[in-house]
Protein backbone atom coordinates (compact mmCIF):
# COMPACT_ATOMS: atom_id res chain seq x y z
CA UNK A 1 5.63 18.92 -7.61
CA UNK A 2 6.23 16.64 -10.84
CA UNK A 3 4.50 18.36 -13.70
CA UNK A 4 5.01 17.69 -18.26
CA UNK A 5 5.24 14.25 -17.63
CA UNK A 6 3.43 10.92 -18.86
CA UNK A 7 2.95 8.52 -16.18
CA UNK A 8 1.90 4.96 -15.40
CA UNK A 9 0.09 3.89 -11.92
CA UNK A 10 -0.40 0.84 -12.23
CA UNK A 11 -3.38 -0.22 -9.44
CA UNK A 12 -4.26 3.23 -10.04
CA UNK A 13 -7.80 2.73 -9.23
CA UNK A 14 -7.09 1.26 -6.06
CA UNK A 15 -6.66 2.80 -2.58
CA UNK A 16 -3.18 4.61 -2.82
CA UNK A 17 -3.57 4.64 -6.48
CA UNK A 18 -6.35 6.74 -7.16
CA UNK A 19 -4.95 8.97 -3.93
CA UNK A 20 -2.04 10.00 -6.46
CA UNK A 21 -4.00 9.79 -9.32
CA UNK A 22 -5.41 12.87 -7.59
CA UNK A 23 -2.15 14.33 -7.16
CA UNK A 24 -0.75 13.99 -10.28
CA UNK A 25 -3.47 14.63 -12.60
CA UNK A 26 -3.45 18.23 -12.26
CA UNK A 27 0.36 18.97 -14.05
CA UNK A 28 0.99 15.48 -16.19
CA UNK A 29 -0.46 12.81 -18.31
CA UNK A 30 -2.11 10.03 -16.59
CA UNK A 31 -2.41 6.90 -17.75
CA UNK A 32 -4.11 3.98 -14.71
CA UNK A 33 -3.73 0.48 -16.16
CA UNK A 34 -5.99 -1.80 -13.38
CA UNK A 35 -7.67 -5.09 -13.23
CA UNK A 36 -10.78 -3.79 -11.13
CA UNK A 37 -10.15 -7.03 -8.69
CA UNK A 38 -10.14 -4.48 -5.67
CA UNK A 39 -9.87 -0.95 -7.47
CA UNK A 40 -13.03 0.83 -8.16
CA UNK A 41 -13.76 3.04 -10.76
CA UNK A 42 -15.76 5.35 -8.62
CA UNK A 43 -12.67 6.12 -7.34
CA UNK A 44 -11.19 7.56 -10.31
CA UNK A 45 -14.20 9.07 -12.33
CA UNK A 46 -13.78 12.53 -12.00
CA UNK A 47 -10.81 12.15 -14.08
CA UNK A 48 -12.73 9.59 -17.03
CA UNK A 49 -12.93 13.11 -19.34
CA UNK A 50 -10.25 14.68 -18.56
CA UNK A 51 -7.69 14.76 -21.99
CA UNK A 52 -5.08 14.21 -19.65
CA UNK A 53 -6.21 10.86 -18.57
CA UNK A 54 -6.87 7.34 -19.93
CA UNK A 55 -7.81 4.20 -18.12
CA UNK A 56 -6.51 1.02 -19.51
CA UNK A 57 -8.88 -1.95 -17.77
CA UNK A 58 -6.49 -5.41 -17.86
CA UNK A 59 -4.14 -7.22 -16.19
CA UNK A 60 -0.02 -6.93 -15.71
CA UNK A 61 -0.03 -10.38 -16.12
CA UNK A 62 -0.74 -9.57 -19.67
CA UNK A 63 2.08 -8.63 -21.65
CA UNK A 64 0.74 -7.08 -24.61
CA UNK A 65 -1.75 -4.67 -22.66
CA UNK A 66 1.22 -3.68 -20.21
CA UNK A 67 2.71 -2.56 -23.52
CA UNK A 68 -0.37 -0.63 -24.76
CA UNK A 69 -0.35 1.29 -21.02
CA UNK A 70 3.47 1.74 -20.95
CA UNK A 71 3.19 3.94 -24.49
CA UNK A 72 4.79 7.49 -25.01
CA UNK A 73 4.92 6.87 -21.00
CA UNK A 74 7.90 8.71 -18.86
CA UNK A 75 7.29 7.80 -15.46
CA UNK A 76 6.13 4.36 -14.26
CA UNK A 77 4.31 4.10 -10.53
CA UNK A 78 4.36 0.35 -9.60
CA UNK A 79 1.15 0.00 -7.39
CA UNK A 80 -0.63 -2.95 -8.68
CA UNK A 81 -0.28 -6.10 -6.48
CA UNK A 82 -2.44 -8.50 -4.60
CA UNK A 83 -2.50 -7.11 -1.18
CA UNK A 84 -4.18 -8.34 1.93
CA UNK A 85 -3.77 -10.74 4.63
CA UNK A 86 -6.49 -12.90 4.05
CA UNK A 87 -6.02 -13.17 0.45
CA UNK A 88 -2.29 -14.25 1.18
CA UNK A 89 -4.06 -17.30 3.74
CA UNK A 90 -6.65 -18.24 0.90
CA UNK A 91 -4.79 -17.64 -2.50
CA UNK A 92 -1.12 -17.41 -2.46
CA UNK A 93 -0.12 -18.55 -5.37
CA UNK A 94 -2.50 -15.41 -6.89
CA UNK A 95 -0.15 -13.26 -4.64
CA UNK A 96 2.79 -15.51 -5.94
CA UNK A 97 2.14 -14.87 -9.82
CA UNK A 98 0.71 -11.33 -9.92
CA UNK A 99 3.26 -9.56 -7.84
CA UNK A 100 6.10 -11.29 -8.96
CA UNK A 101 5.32 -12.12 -12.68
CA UNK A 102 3.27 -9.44 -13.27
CA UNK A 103 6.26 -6.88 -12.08
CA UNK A 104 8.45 -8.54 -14.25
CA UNK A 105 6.02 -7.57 -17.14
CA UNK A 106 6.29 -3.57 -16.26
CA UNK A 107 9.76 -3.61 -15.89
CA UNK A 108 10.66 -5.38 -18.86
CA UNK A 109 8.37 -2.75 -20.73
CA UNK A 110 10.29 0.13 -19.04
CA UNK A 111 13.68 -0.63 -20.10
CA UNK A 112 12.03 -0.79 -23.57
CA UNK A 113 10.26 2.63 -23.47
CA UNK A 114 13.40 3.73 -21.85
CA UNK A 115 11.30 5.49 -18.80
CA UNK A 116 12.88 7.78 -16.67
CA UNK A 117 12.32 6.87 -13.69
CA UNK A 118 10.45 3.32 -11.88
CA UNK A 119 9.16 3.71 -8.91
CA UNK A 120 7.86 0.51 -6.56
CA UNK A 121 5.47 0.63 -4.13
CA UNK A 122 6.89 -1.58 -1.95
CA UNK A 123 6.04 -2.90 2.12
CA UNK A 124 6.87 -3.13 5.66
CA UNK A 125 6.20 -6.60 5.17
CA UNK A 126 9.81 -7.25 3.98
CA UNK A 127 10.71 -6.79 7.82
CA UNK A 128 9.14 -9.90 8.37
CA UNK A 129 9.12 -10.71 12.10
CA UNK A 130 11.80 -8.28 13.17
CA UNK A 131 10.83 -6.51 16.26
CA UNK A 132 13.45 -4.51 16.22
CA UNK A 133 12.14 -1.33 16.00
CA UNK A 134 11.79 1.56 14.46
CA UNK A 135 13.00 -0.36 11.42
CA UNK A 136 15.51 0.67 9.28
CA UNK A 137 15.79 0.40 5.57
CA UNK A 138 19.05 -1.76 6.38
CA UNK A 139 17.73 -4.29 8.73
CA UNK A 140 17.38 -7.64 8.64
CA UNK A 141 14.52 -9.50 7.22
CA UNK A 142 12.87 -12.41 9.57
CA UNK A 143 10.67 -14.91 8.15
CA UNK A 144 9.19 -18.14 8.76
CA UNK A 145 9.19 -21.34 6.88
CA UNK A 146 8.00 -21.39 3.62
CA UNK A 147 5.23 -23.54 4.18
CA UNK A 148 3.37 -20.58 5.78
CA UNK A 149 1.16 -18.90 3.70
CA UNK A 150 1.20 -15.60 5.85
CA UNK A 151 4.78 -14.91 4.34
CA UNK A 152 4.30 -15.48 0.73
CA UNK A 153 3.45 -11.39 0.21
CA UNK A 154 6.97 -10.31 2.28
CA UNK A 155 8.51 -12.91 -0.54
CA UNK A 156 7.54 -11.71 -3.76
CA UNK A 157 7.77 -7.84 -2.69
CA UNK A 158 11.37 -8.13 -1.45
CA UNK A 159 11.56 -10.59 -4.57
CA UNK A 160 10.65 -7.56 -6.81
CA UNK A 161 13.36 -5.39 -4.60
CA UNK A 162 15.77 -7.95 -5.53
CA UNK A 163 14.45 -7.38 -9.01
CA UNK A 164 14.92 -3.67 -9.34
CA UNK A 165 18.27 -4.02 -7.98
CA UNK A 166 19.47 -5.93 -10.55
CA UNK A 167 17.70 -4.52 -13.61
CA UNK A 168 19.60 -1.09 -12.45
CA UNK A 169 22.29 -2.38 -11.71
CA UNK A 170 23.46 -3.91 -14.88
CA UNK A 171 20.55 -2.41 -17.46
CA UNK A 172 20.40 1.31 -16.07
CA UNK A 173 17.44 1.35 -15.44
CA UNK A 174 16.48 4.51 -12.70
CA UNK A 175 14.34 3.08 -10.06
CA UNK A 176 13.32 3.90 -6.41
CA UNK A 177 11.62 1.97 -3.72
CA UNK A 178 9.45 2.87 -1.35
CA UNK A 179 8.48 0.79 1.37
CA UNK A 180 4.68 1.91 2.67
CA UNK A 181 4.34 1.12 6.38
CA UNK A 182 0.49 0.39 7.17
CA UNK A 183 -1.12 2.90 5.25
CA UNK A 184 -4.81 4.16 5.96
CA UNK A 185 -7.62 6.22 4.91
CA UNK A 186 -10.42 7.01 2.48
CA UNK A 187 -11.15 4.29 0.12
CA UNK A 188 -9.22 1.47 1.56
CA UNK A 189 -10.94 -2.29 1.43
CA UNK A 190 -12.98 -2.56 4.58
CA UNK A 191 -14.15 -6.07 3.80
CA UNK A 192 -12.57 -8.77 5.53
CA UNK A 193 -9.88 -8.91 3.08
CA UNK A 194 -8.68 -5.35 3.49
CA UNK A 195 -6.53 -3.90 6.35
CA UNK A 196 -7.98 -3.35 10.44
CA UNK A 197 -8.29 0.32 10.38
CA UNK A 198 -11.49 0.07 7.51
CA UNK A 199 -12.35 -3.51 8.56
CA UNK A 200 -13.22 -1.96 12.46
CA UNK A 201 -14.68 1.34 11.57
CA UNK A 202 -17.29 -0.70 9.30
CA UNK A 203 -18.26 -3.07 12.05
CA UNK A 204 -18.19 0.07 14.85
CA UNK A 205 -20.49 1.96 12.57
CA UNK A 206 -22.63 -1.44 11.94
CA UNK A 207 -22.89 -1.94 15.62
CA UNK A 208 -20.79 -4.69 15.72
CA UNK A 209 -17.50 -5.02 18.06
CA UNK A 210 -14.15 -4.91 16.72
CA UNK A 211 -12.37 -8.52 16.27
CA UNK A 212 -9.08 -8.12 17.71
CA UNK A 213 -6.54 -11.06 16.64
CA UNK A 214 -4.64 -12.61 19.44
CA UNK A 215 -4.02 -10.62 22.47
CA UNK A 216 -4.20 -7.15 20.63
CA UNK A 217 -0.95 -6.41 22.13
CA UNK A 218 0.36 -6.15 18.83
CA UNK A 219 1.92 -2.52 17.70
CA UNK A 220 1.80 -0.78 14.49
CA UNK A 221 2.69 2.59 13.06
CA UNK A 222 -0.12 3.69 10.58
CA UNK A 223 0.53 6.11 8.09
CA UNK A 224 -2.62 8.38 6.55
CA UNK A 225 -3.06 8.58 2.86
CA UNK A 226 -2.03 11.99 2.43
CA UNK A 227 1.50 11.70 3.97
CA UNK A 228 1.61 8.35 2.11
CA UNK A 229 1.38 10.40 -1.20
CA UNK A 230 3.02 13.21 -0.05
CA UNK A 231 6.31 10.92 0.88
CA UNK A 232 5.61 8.87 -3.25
CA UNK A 233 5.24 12.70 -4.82
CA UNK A 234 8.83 13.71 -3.63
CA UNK A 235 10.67 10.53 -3.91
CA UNK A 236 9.72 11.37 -8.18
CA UNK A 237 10.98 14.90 -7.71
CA UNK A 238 14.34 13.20 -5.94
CA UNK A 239 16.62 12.82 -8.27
CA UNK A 240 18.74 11.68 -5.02
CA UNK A 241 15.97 9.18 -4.55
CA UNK A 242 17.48 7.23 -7.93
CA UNK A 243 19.11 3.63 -7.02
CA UNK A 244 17.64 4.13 -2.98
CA UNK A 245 15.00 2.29 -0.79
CA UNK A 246 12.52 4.50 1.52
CA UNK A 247 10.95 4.12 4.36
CA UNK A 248 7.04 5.74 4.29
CA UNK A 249 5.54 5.97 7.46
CA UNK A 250 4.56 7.34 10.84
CA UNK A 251 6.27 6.70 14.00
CA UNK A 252 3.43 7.18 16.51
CA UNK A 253 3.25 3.68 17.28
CA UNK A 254 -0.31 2.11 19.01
CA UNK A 255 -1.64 -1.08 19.85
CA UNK A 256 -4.21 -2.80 17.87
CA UNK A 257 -6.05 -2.78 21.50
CA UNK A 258 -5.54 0.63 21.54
CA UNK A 259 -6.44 1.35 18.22
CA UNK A 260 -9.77 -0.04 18.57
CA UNK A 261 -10.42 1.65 21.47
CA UNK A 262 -9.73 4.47 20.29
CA UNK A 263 -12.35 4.04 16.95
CA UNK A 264 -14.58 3.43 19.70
CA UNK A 265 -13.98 6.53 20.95
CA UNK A 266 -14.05 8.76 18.15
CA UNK A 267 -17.44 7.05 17.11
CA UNK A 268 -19.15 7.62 20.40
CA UNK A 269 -19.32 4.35 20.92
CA UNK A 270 -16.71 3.61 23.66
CA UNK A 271 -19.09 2.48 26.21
CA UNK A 272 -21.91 0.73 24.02
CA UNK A 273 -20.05 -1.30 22.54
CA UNK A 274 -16.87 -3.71 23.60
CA UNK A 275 -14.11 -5.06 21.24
CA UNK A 276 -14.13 -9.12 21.14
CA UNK A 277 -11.06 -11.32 20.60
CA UNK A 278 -10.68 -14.03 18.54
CA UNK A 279 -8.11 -16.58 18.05
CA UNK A 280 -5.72 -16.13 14.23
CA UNK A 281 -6.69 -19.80 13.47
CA UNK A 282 -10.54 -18.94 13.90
CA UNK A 283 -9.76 -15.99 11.14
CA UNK A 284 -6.90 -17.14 8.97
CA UNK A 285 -6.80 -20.93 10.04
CA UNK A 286 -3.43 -22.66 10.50
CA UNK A 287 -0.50 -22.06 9.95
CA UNK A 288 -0.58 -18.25 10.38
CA UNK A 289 1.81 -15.92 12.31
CA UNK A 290 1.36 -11.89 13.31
CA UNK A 291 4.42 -9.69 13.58
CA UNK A 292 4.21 -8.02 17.41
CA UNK A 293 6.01 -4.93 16.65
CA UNK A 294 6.51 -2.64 13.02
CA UNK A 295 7.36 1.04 13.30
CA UNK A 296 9.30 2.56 10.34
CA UNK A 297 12.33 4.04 10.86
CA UNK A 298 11.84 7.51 8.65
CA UNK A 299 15.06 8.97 8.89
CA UNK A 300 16.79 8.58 5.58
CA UNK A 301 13.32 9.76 3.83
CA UNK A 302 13.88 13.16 6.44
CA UNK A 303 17.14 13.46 5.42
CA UNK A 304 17.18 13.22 1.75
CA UNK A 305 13.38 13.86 0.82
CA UNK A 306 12.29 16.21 3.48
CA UNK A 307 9.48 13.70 3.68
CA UNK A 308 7.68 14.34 7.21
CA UNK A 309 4.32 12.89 8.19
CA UNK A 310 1.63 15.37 8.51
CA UNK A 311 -1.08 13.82 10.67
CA UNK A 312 -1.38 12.23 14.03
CA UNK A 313 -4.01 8.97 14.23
CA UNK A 314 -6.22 10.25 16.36
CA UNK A 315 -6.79 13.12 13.04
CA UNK A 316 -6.52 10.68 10.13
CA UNK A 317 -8.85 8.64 11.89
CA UNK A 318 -11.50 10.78 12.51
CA UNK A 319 -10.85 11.86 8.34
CA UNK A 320 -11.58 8.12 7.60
CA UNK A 321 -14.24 7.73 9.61
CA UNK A 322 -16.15 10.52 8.45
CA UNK A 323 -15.27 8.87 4.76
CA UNK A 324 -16.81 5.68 6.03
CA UNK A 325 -19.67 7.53 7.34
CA UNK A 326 -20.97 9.24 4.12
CA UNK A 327 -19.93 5.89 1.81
CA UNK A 328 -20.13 2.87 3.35
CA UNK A 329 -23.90 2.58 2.03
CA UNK A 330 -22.21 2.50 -1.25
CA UNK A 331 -19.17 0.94 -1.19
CA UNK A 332 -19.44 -1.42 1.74
């Protein structure tokens, strides 16, 4: 476990955020720097008192309060970004700026504070379309045209990849990317401009069916919150991880028609109440295109991380369920 250090999360009020926030808290100095646009500071307010935390409320678009976070600061988590399908159909030049511009901003204050280490949350999304599974840190990425939205987030992530790359490669600087393959759990967005594991629990615990996308045929590999952090927390202790890309996930793979069902299930509800399908221009309107298959490949996070996911769906679901149970009255 990382301990005497002074570290950044950026986004650290958000969803994975606040999950290592947790973490880390206990053995270093914390400093969150978020914008509050989908963090919440109920997430992070046990730790408001604590000497070894400060929250910094602003943007990383803003170069001057970057600056004031990155201070005396070690250790830099990269979180902050604008995340979401939806918001990548309905803003993406937002998505554009922040996670490309605004990554620039932390990384140009890290080579001046001379951190040890920079660490990028990074996606699955780079894949793009490749069905080629399980993916590999190595394989290809397949996108379509530029004048789909839906592709915009894949872009600027693999565009602050490209970034790192190049800022350690001929400034020094000590980075590591992870790329987070559908991650899930307490705390995650469940309005319609989070991810599908929050957005069907709320409407299963509402009484409402599940919208299914398409055909539903769809896979994905979902990876819990815990494994998540436990895969970030020993990519910092890594000093093998230095100059390396990661795959984060789980390789139980499921279909989104499965996955649904199997909410249903674990709510009680599999008989009362039936998913419905909707067509992706009746969500996300034109121009938008799904990716059928995305299982990470975790083999080179085995080998040199000893990363290995913890828990199966079926129990990180019923985990996040309960969550939704006991909050959703105050944070839905």
């Amino acid at each position: 476990m990382i301990s005497g250090k002074n570290i950044l999360v950026t986004g650290g009020a958000g969803f994975i955020g606040s999950h290592l926030v947790d973490s880390l808290i206990e053995k270093n100095e914390v400093t969150v720097l978020d914008n509050l646009s989908s963090g919440n500071i109920q997430y992070i307010k046990d730790h408001l008192r604590k000497k070894n935390f400060k929250f910094i409320e602003g943007s990383i678009l803003d170069k001057k309060i970057v600056d004031k976070a990155t201070k005396d600061i070690n250790v830099i988590i990269h979180e902050a970004a604008v995340v979401g399908v939806k918001k990548y159909m309905d803003n993406p030049l937002k998505v554009i700026l922040t996670n490309t511009l605004g990554t620039h901003n932390v990384v140009e204050a890290a080579l001046k504070k001379h951190v040890e280490l920079f660490l990028l949350a990074s996606t699955s999304e780079v894949y793009g379309k490749n069905v080629n599974v399980p993916l590999s840190e190595d394989s290809d990425r397949i996108l379509g045209p530029t004048n789909i939205f839906r592709w915009c987030y894949s872009t600027t992530k693999a565009l602050d990849e490209h970034m790192l790359f190049a800022y350690h490669h001929q400034n020094g600087l000590p980075i590591t990317i992870l790329r987070y393959f559908n991650a899930y759990g307490p705390r995650q967005e469940s309005s319609d401009y989070g991810a599908v594991i929050p957005i069907f629990i709320k409407r299963i615990l509402s009484g409402k069916p599940p919208l299914i996308h398409g055909d539903g045929k769809q896979t994905r590999g979902f990876t819990y919150i815990t494994d998540l952090v436990s895969g970030t927390l020993l990519a910092l202790e890594k000093e093998q991880s230095i100059g390396e890309i990661f795959n984060i996930g789980n390789e139980e793979e499921i279909t989104i028609n499965g996955l649904a069902n199997l909410i249903l299930e674990l709510t009680d509800n599999l008989n009362k109440i039936k998913p419905k399908h909707t067509s992706y221009k009746e969500f996300y309107g034109d121009g938008y295109e799904d990716t059928l298959r995305r299982v990470a490949d975790i083999r080179k996070a085995r080998k040199i991380l000893n990363y290995e996911p913890k828990i199966p769906l079926k129990e990180g679901l019923k985990k996040t369920i309960e969550w939704y149970k006991a909050n959703l009255p105050i944070f839905g």
